[in-house]
C-alpha atoms as a PDB file:
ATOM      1  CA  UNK A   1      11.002 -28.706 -23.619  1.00  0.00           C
ATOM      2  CA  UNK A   2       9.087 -31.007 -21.389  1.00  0.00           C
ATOM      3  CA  UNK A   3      10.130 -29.414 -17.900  1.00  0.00           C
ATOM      4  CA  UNK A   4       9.262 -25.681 -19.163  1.00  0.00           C
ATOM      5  CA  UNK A   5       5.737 -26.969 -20.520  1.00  0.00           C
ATOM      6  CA  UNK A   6       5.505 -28.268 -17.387  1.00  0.00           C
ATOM      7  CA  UNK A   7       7.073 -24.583 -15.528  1.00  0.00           C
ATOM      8  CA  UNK A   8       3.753 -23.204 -18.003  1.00  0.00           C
ATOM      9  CA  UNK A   9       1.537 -25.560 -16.523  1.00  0.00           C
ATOM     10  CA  UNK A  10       1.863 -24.921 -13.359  1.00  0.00           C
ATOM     11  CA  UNK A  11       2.088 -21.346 -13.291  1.00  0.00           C
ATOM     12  CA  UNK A  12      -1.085 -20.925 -15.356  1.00  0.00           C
ATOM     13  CA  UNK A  13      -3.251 -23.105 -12.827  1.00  0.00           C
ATOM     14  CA  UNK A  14      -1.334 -21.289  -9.725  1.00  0.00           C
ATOM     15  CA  UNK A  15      -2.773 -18.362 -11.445  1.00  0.00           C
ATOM     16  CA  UNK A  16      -6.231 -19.347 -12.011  1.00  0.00           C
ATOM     17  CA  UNK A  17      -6.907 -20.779  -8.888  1.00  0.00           C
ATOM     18  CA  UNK A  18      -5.184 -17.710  -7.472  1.00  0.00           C
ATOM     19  CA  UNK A  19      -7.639 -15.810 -10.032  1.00  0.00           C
ATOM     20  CA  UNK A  20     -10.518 -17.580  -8.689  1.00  0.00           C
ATOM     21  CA  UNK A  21     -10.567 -17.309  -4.719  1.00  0.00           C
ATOM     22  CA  UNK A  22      -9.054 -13.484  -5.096  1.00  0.00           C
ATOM     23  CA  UNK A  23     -12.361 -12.439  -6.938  1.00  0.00           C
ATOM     24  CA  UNK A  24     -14.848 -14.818  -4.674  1.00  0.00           C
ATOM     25  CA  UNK A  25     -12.979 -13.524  -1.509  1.00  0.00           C
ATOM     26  CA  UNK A  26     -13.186  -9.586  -2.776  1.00  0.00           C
ATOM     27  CA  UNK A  27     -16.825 -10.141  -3.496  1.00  0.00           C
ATOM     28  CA  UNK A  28     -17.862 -11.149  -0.468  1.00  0.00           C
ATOM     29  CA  UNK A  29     -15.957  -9.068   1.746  1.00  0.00           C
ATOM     30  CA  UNK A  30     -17.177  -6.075  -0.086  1.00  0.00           C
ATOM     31  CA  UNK A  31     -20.619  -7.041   1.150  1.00  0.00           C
ATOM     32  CA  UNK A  32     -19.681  -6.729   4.404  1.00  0.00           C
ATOM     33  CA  UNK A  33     -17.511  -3.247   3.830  1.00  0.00           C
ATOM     34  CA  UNK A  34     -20.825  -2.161   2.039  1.00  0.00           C
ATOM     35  CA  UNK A  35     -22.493  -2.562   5.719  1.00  0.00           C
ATOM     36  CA  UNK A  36     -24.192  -6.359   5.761  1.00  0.00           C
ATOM     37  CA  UNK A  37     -24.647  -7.578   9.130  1.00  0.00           C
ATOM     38  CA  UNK A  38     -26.312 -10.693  10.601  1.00  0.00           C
ATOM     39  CA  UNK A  39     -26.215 -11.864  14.260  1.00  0.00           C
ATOM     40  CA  UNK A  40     -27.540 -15.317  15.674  1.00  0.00           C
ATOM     41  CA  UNK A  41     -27.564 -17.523  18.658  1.00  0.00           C
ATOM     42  CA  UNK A  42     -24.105 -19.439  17.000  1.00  0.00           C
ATOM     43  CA  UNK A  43     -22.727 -17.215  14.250  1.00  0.00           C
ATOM     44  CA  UNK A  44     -22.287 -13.739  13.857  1.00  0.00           C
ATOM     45  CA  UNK A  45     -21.822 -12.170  10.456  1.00  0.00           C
ATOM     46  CA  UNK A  46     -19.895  -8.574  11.323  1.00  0.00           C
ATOM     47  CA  UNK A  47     -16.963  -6.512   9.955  1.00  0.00           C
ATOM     48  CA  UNK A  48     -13.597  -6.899  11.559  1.00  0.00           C
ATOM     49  CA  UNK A  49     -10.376  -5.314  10.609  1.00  0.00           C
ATOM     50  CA  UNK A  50      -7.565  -7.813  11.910  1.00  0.00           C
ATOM     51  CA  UNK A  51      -4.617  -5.712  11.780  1.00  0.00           C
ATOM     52  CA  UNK A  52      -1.988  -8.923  12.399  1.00  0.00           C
ATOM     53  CA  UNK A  53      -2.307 -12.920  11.260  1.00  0.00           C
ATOM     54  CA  UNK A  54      -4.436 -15.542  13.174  1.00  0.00           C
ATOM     55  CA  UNK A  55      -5.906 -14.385  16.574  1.00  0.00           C
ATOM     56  CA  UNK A  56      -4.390 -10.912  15.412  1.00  0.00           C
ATOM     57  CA  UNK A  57      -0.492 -12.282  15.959  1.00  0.00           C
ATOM     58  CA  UNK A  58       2.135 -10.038  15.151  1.00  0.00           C
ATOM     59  CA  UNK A  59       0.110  -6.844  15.045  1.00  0.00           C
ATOM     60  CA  UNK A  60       2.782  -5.325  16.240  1.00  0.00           C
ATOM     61  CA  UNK A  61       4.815  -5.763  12.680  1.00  0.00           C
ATOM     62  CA  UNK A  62       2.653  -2.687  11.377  1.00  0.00           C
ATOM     63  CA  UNK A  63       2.961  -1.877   8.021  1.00  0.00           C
ATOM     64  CA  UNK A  64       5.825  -4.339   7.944  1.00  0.00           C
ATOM     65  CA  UNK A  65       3.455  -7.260   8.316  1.00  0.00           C
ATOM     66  CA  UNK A  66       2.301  -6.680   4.412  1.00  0.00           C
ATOM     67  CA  UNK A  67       5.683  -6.651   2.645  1.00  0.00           C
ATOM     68  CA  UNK A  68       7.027 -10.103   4.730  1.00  0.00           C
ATOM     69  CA  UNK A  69       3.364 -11.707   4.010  1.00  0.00           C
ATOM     70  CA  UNK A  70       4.131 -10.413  -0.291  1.00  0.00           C
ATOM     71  CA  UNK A  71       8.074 -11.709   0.249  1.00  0.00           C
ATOM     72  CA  UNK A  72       6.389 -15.243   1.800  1.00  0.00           C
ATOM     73  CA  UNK A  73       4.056 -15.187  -0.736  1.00  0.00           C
ATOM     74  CA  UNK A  74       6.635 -15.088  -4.017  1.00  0.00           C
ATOM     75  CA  UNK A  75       9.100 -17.752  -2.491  1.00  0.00           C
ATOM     76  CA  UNK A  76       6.222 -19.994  -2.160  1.00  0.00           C
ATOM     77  CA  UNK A  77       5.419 -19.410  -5.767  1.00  0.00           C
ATOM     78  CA  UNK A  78       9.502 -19.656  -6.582  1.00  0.00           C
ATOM     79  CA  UNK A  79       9.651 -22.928  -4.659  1.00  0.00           C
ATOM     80  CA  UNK A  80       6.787 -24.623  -6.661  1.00  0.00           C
ATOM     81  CA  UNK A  81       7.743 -23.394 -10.043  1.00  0.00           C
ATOM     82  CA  UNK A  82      11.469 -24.453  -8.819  1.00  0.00           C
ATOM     83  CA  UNK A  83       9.795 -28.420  -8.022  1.00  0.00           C
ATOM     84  CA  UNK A  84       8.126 -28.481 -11.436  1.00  0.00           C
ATOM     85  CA  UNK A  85       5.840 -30.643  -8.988  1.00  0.00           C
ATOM     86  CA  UNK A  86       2.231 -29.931 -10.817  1.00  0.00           C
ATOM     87  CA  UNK A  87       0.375 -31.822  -7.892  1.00  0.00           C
ATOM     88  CA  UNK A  88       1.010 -28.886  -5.852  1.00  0.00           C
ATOM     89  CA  UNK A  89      -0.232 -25.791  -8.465  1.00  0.00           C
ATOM     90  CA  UNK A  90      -3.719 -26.173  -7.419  1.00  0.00           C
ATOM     91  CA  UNK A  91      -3.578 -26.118  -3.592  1.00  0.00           C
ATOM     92  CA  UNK A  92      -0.739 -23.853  -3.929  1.00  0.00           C
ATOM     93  CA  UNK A  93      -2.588 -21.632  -5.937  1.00  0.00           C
ATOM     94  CA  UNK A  94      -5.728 -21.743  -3.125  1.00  0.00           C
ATOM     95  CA  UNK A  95      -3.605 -21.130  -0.950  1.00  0.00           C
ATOM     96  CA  UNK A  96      -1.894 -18.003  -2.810  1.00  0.00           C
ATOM     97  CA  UNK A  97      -5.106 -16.903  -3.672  1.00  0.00           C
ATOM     98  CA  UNK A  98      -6.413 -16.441  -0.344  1.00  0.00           C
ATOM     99  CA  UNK A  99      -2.724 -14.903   0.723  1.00  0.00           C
ATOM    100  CA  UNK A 100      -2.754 -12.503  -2.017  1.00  0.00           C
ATOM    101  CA  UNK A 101      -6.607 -11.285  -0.987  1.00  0.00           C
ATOM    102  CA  UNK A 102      -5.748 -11.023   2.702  1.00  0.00           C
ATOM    103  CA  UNK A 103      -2.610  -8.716   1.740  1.00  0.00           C
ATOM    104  CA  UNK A 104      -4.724  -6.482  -0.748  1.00  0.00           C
ATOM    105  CA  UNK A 105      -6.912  -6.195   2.381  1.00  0.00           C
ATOM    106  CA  UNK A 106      -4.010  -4.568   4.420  1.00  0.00           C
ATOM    107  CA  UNK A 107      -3.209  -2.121   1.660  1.00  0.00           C
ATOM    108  CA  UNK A 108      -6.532  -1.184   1.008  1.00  0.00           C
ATOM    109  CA  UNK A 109      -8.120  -1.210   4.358  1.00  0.00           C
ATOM    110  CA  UNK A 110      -5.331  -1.002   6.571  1.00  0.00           C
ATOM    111  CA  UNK A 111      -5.910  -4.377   8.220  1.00  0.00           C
ATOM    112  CA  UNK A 112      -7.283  -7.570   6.673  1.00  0.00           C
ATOM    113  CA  UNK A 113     -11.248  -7.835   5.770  1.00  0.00           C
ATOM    114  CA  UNK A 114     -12.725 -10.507   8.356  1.00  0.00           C
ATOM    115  CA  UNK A 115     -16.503 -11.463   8.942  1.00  0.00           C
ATOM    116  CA  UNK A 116     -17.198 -14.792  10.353  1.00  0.00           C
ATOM    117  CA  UNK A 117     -17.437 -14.933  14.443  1.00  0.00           C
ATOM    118  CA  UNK A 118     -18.279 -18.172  15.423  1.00  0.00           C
ATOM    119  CA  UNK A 119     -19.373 -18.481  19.364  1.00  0.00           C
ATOM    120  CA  UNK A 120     -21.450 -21.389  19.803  1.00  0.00           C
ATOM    121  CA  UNK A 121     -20.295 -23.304  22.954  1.00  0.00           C
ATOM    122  CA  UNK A 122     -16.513 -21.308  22.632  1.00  0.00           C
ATOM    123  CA  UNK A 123     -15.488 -17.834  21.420  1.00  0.00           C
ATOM    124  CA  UNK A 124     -13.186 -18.875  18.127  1.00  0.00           C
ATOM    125  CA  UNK A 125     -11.348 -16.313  16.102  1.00  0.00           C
ATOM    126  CA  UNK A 126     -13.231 -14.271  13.245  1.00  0.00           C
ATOM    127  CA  UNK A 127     -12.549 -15.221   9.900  1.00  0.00           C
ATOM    128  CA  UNK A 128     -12.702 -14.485   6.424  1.00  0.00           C
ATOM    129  CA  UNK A 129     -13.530 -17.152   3.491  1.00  0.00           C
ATOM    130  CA  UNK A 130      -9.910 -16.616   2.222  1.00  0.00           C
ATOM    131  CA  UNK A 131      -8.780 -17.783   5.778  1.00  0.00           C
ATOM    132  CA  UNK A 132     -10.647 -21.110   5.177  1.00  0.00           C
ATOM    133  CA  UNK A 133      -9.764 -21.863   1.725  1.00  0.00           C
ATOM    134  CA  UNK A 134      -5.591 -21.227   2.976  1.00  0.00           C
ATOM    135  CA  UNK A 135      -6.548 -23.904   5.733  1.00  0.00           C
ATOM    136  CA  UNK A 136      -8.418 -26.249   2.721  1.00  0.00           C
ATOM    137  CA  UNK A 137      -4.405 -25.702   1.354  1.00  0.00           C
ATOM    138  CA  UNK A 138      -2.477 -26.533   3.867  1.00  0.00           C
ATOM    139  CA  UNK A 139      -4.342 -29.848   5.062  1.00  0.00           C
ATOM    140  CA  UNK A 140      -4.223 -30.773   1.225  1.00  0.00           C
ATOM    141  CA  UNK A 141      -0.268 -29.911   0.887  1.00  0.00           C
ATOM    142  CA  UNK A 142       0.567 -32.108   3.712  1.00  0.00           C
ATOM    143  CA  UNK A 143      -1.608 -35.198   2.092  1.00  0.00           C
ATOM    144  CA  UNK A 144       0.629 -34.884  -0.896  1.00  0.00           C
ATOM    145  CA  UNK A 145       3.933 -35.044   1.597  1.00  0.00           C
ATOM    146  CA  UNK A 146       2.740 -37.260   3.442  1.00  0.00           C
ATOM    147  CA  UNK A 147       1.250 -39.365   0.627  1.00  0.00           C
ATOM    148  CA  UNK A 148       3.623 -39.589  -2.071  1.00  0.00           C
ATOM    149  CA  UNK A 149       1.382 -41.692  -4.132  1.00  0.00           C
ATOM    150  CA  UNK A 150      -1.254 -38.819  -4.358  1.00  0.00           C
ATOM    151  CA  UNK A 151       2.072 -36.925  -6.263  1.00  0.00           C
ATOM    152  CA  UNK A 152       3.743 -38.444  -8.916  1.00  0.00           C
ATOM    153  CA  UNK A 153       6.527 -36.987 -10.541  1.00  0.00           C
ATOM    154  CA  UNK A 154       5.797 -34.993 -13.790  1.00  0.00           C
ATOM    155  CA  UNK A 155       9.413 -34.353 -14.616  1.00  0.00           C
END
């Protein structure tokens, strides 16, 4: 009884957190859909459709590039649920969150929503908010493996 309340657990804050940064990360790229702009010396606010992954890798992949991204998407959620592990539902479900936004982008749009163009000193890559919350994910991910005291076993 204890590992499935823990299975329930887990998949209920994977979903709110994934909950969560879907509907911030919709919201605020349908500003910029809707037309917003804003341009500065450092930052540019603009609408870009990136049609592959970081710095627009594996464009090539098409349509394809959804369906592996959805497939990547439910083993990570299968792999969590599988480690019972409930130090990892909350950046997982960040993480998910902003996956699952990016991928509606690329059925919806045809590539994903981006906005942020930062070129103050260097040109960097345009990004979206969901971009920075999967990066917030990963950095916290590794502190847990690479910390094991941060995640003690709930089993």
């Amino acid at each position: 009884m204890h590992n499935n309340k823990n299975i329930w657990r887990i998949v209920a804050i994977i979903f709110l957190m994934l909950s969560g940064i879907f509907i911030v990360d919709q919201n605020i790229k349908s500003i910029f859909v809707d037309g917003w702009r804003y341009y500065s010396e450092c930052i540019d606010l603009t609408l870009v459709y990136n049609k592959g992954v970081a710095f627009s890798m594996f464009a090539f992949l098409d349509e394809w590039l959804k369906y592996i991204q959805l497939l990547l998407v439910l083993g990570v959620f299968v792999y969590i649920v599988y480690l019972r592990e409930i130090c990892y539902a909350a950046p997982v479900g960040l993480m998910l969150g902003g996956a699952i936004s990016n991928i509606y982008d690329r059925f919806i749009h045809g590539g994903v929503v981006d906005m942020v163009y930062w070129h103050c000193g260097f040109d960097f890559a345009i990004f979206n908010f969901a971009d920075v919350v999967i990066d917030i994910a990963v950095v916290w991910i590794l502190i847990l493996n690479f910390k094991p005291k941060f995640c003690q076993s709930q089993r």
